[in-house]
PDB file of N, CA and C in Angstrom:
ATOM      1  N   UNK A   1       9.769  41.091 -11.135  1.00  0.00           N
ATOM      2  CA  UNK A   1       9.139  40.346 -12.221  1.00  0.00           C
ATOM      3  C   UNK A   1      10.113  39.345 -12.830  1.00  0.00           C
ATOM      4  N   UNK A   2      11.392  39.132 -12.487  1.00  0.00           N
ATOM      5  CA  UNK A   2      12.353  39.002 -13.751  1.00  0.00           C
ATOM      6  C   UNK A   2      12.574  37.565 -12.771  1.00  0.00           C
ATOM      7  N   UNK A   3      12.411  37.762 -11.498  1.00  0.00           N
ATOM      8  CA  UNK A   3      12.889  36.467 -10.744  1.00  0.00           C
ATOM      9  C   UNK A   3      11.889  35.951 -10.414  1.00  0.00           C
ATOM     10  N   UNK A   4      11.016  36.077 -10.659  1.00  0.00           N
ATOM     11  CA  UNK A   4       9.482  35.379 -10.546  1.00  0.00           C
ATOM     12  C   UNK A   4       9.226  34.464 -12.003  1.00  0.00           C
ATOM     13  N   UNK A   5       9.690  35.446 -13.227  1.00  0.00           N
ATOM     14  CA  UNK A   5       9.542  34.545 -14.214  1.00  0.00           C
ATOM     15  C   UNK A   5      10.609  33.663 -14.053  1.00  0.00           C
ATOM     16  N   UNK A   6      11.959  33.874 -13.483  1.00  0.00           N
ATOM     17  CA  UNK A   6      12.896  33.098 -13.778  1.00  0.00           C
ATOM     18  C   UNK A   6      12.473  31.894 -12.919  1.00  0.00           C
ATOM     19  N   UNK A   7      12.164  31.927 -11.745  1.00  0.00           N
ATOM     20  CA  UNK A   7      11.591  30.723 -11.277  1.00  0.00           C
ATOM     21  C   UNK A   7      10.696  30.294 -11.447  1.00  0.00           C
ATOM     22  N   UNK A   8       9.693  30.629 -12.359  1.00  0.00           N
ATOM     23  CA  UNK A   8       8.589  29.760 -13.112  1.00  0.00           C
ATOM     24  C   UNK A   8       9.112  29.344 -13.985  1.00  0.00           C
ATOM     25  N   UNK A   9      10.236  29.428 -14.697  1.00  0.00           N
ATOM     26  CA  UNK A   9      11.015  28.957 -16.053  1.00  0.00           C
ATOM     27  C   UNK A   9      11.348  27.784 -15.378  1.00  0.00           C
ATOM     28  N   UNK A  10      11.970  27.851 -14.460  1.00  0.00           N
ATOM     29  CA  UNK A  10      12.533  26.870 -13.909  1.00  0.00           C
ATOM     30  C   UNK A  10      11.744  25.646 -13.412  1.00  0.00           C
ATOM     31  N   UNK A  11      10.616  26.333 -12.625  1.00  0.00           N
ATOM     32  CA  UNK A  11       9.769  24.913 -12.444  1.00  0.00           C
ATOM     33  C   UNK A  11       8.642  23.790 -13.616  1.00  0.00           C
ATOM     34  N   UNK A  12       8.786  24.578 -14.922  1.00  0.00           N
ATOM     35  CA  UNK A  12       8.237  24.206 -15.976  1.00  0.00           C
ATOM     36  C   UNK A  12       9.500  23.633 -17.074  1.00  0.00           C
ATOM     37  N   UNK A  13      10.703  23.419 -16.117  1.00  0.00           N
ATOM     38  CA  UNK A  13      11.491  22.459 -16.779  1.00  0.00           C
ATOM     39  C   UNK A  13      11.657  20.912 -16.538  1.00  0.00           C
ATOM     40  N   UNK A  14      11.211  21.403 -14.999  1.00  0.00           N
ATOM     41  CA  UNK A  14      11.133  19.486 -14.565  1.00  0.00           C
ATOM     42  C   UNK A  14      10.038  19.707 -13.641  1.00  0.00           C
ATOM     43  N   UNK A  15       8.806  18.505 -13.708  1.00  0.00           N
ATOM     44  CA  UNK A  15       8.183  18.935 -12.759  1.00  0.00           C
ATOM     45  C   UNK A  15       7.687  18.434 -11.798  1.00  0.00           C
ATOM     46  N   UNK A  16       7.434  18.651 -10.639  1.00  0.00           N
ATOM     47  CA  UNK A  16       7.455  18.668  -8.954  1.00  0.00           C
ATOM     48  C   UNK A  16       7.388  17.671  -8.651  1.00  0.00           C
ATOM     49  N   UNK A  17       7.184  16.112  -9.281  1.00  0.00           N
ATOM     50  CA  UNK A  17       7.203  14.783  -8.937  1.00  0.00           C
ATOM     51  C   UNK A  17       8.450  14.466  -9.333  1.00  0.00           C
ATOM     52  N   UNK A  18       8.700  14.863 -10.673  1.00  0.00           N
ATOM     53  CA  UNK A  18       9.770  14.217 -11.069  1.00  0.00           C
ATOM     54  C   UNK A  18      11.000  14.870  -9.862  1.00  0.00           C
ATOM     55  N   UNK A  19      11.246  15.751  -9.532  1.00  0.00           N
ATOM     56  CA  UNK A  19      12.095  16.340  -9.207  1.00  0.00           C
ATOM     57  C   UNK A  19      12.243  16.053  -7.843  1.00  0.00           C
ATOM     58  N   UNK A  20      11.416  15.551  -7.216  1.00  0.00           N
ATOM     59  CA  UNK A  20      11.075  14.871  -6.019  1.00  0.00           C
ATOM     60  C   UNK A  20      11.522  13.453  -6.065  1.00  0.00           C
ATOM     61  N   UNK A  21      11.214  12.813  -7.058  1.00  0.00           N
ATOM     62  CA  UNK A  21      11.976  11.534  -7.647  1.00  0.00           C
ATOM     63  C   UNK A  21      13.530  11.933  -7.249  1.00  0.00           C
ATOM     64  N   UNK A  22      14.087  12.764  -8.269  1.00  0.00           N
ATOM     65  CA  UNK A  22      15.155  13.155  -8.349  1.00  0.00           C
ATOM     66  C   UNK A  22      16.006  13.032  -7.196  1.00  0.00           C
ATOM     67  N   UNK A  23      15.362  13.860  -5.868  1.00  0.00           N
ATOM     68  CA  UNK A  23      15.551  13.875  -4.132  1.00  0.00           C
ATOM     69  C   UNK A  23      15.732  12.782  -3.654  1.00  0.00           C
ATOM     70  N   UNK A  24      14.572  11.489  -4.264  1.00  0.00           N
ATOM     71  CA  UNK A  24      14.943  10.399  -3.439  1.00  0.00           C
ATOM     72  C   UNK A  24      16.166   9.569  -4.092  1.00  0.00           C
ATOM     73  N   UNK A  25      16.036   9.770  -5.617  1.00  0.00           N
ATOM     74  CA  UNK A  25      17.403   9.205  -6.102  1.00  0.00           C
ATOM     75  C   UNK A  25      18.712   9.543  -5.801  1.00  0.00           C
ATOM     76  N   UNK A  26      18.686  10.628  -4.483  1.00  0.00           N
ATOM     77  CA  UNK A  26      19.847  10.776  -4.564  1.00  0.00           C
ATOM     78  C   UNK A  26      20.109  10.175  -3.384  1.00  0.00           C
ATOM     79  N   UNK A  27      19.476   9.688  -2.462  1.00  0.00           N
ATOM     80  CA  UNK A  27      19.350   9.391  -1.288  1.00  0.00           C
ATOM     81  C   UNK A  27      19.474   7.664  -1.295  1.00  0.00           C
ATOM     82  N   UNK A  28      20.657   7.204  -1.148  1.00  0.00           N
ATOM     83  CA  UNK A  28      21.257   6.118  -1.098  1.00  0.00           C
ATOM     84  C   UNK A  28      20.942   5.005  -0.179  1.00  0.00           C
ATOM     85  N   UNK A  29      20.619   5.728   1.064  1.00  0.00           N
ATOM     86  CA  UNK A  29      20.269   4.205   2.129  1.00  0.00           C
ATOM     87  C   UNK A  29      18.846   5.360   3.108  1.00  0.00           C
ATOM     88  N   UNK A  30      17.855   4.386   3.150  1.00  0.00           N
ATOM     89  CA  UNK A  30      16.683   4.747   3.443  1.00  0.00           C
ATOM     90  C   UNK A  30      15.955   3.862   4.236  1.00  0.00           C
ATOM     91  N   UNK A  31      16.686   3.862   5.608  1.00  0.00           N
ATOM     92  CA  UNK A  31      16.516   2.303   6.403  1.00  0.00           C
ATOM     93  C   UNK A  31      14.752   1.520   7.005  1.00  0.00           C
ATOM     94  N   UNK A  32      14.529   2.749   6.914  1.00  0.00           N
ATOM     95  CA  UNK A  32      13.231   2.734   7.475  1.00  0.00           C
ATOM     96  C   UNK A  32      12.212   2.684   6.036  1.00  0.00           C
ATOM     97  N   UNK A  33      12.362   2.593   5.142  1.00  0.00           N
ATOM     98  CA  UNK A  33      11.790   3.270   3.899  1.00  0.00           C
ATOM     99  C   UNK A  33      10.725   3.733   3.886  1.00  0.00           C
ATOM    100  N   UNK A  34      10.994   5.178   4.069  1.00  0.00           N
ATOM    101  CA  UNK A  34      10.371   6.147   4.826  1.00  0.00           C
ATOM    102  C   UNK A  34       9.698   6.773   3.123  1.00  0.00           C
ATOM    103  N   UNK A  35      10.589   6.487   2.096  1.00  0.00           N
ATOM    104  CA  UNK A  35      10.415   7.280   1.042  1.00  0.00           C
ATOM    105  C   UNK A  35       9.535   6.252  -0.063  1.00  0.00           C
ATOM    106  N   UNK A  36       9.400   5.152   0.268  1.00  0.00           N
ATOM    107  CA  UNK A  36       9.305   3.557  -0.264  1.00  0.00           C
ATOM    108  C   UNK A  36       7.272   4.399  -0.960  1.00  0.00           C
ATOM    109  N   UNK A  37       6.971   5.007  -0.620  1.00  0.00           N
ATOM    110  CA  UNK A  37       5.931   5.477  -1.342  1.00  0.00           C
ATOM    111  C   UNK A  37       5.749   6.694  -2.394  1.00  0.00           C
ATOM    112  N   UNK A  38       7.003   7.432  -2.275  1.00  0.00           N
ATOM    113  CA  UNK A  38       7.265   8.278  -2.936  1.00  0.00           C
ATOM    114  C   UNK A  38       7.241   7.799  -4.455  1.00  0.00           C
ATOM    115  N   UNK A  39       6.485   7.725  -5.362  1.00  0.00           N
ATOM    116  CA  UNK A  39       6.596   6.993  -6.577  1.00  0.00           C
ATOM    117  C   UNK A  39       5.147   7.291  -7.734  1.00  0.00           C
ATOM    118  N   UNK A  40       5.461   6.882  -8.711  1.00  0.00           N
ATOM    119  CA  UNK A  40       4.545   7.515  -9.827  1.00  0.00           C
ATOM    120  C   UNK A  40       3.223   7.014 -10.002  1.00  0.00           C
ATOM    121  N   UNK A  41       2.856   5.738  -8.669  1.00  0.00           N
ATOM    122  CA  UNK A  41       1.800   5.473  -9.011  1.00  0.00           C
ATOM    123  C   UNK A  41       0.647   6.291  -7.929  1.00  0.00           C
ATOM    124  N   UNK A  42       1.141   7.246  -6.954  1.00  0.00           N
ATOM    125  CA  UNK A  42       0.101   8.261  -5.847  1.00  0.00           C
ATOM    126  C   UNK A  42       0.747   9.880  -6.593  1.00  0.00           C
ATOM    127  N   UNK A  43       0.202  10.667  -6.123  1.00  0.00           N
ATOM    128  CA  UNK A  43       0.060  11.904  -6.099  1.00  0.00           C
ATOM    129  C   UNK A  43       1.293  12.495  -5.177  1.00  0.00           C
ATOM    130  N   UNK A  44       2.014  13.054  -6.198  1.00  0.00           N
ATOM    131  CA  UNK A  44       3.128  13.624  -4.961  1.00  0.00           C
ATOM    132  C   UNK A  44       2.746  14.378  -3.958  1.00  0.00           C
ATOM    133  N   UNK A  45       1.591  14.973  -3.912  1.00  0.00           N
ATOM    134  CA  UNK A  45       0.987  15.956  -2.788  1.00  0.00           C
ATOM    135  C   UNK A  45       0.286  15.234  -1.710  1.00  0.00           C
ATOM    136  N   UNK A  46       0.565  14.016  -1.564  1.00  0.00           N
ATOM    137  CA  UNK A  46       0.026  12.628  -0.753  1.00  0.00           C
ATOM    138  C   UNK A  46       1.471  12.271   0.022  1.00  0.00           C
ATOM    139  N   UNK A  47       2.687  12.504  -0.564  1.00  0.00           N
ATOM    140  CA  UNK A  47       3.846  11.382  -0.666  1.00  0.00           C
ATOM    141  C   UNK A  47       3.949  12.306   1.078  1.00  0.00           C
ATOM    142  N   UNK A  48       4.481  11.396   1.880  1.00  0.00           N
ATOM    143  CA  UNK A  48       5.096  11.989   3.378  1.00  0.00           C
ATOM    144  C   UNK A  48       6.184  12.560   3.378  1.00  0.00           C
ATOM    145  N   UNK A  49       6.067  13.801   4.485  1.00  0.00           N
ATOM    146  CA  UNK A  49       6.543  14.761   4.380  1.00  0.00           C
ATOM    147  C   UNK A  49       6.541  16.116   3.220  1.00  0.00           C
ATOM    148  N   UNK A  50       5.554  15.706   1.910  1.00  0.00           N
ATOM    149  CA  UNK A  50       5.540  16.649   1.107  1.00  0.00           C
ATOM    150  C   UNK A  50       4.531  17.705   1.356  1.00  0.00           C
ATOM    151  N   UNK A  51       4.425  18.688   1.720  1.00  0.00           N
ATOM    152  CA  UNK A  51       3.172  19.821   1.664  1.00  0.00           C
ATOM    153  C   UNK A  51       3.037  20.758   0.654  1.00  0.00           C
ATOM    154  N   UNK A  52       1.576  20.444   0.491  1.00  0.00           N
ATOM    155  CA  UNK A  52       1.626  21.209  -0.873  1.00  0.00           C
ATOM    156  C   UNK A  52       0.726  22.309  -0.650  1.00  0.00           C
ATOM    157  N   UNK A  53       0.457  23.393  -1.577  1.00  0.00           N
ATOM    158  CA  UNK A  53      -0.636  24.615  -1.350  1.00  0.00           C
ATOM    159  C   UNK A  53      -1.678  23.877  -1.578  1.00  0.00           C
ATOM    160  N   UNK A  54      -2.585  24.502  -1.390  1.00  0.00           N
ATOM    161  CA  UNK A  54      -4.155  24.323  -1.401  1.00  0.00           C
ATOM    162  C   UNK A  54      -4.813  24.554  -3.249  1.00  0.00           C
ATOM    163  N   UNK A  55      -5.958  23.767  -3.207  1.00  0.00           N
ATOM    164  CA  UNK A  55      -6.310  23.621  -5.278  1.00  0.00           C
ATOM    165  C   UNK A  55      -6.543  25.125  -5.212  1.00  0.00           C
ATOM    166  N   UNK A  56      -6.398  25.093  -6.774  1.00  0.00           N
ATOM    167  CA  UNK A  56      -6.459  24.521  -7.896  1.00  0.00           C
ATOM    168  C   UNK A  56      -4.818  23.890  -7.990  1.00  0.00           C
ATOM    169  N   UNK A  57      -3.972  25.214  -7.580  1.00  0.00           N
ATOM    170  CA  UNK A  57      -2.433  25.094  -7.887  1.00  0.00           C
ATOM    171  C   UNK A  57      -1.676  24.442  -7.141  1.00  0.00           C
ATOM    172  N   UNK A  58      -1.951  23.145  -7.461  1.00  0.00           N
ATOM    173  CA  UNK A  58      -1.536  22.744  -5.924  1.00  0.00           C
ATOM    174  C   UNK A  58       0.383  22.321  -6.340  1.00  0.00           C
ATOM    175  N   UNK A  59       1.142  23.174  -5.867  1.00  0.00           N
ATOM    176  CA  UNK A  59       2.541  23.347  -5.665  1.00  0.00           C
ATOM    177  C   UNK A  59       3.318  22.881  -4.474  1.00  0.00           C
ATOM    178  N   UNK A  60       4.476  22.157  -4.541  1.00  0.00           N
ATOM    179  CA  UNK A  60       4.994  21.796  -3.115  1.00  0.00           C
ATOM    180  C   UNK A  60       5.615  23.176  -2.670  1.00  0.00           C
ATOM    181  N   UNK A  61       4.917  23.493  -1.356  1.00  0.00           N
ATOM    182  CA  UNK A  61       5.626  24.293  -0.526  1.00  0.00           C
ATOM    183  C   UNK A  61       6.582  24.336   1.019  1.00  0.00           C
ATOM    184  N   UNK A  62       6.401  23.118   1.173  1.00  0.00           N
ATOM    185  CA  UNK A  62       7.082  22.392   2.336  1.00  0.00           C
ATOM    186  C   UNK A  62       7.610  20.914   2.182  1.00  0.00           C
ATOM    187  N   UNK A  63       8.823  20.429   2.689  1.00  0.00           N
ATOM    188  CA  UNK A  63       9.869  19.221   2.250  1.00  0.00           C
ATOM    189  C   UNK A  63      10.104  19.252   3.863  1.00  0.00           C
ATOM    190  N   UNK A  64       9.822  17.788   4.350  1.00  0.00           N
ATOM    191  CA  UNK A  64      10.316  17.699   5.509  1.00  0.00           C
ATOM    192  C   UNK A  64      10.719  16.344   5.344  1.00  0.00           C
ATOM    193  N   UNK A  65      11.788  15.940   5.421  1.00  0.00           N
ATOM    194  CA  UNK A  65      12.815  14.663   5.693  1.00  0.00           C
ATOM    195  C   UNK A  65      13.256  14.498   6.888  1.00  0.00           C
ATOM    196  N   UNK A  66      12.855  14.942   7.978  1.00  0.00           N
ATOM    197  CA  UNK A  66      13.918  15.264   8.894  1.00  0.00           C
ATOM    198  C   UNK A  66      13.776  13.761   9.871  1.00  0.00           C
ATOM    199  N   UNK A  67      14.544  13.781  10.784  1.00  0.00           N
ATOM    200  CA  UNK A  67      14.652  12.572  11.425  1.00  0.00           C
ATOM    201  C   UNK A  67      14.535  10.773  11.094  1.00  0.00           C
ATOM    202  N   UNK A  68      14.405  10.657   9.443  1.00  0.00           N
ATOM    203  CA  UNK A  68      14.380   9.992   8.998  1.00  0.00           C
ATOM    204  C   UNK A  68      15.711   9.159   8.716  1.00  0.00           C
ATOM    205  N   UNK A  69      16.866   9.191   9.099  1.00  0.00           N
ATOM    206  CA  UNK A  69      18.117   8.413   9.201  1.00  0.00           C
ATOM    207  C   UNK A  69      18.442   8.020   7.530  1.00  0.00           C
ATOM    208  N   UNK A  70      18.067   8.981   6.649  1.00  0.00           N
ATOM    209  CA  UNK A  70      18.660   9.233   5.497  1.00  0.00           C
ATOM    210  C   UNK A  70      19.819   8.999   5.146  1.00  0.00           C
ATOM    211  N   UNK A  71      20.804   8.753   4.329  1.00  0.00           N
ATOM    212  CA  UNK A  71      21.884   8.568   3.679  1.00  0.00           C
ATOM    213  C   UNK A  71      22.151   8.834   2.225  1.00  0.00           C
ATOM    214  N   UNK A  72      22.546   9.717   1.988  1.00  0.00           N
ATOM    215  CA  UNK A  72      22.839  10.060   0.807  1.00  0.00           C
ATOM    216  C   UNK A  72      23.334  11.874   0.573  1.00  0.00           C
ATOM    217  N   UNK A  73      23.228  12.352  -0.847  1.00  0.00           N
ATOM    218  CA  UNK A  73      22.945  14.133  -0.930  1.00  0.00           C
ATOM    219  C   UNK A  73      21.789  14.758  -1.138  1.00  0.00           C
ATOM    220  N   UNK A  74      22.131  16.097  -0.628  1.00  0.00           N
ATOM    221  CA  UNK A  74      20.819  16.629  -1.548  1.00  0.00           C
ATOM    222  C   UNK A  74      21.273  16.777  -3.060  1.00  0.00           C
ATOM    223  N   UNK A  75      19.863  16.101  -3.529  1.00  0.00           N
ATOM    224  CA  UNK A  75      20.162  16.441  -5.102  1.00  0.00           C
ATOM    225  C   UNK A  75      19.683  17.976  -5.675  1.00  0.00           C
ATOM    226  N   UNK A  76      20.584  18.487  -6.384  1.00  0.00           N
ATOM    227  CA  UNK A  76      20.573  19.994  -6.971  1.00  0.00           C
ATOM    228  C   UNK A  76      18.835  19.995  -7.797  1.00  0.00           C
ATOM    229  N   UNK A  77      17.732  18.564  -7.649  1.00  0.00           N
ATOM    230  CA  UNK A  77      16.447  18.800  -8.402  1.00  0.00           C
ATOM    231  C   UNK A  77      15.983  19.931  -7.132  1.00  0.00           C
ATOM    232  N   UNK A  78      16.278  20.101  -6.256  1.00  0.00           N
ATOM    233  CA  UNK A  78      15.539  20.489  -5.049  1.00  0.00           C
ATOM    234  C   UNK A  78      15.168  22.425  -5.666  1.00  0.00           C
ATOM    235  N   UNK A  79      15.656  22.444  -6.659  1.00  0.00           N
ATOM    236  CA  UNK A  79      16.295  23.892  -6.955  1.00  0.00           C
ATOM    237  C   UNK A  79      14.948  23.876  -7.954  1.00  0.00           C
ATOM    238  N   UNK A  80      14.494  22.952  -8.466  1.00  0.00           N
ATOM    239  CA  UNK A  80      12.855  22.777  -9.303  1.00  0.00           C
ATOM    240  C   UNK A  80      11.584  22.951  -8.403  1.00  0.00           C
ATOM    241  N   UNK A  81      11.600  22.824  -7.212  1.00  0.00           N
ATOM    242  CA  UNK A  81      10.471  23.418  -6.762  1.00  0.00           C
ATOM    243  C   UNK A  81      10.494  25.010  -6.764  1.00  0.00           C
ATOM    244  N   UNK A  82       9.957  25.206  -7.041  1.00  0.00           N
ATOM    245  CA  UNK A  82       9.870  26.855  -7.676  1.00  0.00           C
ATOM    246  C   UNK A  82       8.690  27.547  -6.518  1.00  0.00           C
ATOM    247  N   UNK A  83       8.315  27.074  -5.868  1.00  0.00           N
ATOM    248  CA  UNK A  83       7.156  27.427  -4.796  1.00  0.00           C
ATOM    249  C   UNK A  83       7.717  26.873  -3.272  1.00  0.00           C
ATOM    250  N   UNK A  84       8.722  26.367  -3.307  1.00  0.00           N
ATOM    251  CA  UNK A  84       9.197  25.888  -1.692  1.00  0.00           C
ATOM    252  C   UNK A  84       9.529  27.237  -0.851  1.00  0.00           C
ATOM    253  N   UNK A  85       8.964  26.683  -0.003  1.00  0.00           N
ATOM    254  CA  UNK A  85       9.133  28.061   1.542  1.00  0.00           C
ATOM    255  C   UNK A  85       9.504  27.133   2.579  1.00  0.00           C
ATOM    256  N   UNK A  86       9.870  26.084   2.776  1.00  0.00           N
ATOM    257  CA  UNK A  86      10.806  25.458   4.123  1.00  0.00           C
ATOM    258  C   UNK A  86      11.257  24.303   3.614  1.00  0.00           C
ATOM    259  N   UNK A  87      12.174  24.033   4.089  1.00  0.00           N
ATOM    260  CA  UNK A  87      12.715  22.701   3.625  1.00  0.00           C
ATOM    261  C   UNK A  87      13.671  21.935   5.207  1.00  0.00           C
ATOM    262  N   UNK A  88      13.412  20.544   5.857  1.00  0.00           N
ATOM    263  CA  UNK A  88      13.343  20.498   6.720  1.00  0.00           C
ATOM    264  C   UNK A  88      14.325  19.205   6.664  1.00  0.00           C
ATOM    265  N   UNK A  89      15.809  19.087   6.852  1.00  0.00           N
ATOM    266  CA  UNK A  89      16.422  17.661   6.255  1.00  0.00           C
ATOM    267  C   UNK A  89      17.349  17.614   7.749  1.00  0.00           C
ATOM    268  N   UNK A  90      17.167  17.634   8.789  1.00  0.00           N
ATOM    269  CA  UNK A  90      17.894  17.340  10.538  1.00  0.00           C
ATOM    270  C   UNK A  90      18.038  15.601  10.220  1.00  0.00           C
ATOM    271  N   UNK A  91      18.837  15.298  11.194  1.00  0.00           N
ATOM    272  CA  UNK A  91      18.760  13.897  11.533  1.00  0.00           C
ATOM    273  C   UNK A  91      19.235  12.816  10.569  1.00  0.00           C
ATOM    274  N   UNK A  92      19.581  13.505   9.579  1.00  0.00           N
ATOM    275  CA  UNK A  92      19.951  12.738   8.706  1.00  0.00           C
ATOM    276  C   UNK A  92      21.587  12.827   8.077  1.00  0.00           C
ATOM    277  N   UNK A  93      22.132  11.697   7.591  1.00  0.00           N
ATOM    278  CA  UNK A  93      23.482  11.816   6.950  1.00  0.00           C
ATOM    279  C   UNK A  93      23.389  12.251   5.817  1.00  0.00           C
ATOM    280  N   UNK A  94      23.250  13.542   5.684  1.00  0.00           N
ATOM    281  CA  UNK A  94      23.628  13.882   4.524  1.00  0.00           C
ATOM    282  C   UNK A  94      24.722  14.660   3.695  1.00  0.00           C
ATOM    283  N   UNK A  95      25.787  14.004   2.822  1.00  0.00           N
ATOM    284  CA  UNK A  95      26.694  14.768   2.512  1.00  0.00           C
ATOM    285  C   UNK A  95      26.811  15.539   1.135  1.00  0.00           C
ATOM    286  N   UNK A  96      27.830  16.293   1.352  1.00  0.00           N
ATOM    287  CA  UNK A  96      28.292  17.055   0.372  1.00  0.00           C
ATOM    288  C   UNK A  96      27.785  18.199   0.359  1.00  0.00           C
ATOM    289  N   UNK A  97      27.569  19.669  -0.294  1.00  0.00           N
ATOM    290  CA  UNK A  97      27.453  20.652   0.231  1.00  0.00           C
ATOM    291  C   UNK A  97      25.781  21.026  -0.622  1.00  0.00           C
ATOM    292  N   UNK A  98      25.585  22.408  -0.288  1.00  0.00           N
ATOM    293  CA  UNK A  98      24.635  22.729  -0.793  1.00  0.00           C
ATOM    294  C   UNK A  98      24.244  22.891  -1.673  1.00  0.00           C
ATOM    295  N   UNK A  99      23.031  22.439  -2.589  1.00  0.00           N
ATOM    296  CA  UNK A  99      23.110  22.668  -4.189  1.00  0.00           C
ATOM    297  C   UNK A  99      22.857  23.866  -4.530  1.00  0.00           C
ATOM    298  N   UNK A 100      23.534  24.677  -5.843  1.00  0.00           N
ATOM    299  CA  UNK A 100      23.444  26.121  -6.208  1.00  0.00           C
ATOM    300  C   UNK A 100      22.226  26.279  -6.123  1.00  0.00           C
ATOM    301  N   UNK A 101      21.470  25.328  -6.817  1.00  0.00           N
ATOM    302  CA  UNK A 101      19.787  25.443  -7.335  1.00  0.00           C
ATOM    303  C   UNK A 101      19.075  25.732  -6.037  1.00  0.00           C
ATOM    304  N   UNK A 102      19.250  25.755  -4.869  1.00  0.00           N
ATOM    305  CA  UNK A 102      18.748  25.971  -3.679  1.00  0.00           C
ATOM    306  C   UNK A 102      18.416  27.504  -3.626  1.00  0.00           C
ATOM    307  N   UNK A 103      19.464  28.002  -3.762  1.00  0.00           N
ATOM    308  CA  UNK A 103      19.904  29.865  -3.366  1.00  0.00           C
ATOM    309  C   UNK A 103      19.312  30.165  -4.750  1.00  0.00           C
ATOM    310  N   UNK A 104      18.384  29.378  -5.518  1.00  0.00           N
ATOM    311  CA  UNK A 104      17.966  30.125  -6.482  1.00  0.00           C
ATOM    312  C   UNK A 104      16.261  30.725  -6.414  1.00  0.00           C
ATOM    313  N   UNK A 105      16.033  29.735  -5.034  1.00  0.00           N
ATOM    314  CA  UNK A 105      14.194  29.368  -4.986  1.00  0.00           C
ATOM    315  C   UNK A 105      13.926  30.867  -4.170  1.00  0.00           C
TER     316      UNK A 105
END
């Protein structure tokens, strides 16, 4: 119970667009602009590569970036999806290490 609330605390601090924002802001060169739709005027559960659960609750549960020739980090927002079950980032340059907020989901 205690880590179930703790990760609902968590995802009702920032939420699942913004924090997805967050992902692409950290992501520096985006050659293909693969992410160039990711933005506040569609539905993040639309944006590519995002999968989300099925209504009412509709939560991101899948992040796939992969083969997209990315450049940049992962940003520690990734630790705000509070409902992620895969996360899929191959093919890409991405540095620096893993964010804590990850090992928290």
């Amino acid at each position: 119970f205690l880590q179930l609330y703790f990760i609902h605390a968590r995802s009702l601090l920032l939420p699942e667009d913004k924090a997805l924002l967050g992902i692409k802001s950290a992501i520096t060169h985006d050659p293909h602009n693969c992410l160039s739709s990711w933005n506040s005027t569609t539905h993040h559960c639309t944006w590519p590569g995002v999968i989300c659960s099925s209504a009412p609750n509709r939560h991101v549960i899948s992040l796939n970036i992969s083969f997209l020739d990315l450049t940049g980090t992962l940003s520690p927002d990734i630790g705000f999806l509070g409902n992620l079950q895969s996360l899929y980032i191959v093919g890409n340059t991405l540095s620096g290490g893993i964010p804590k907020s990850l090992s928290q989901l």
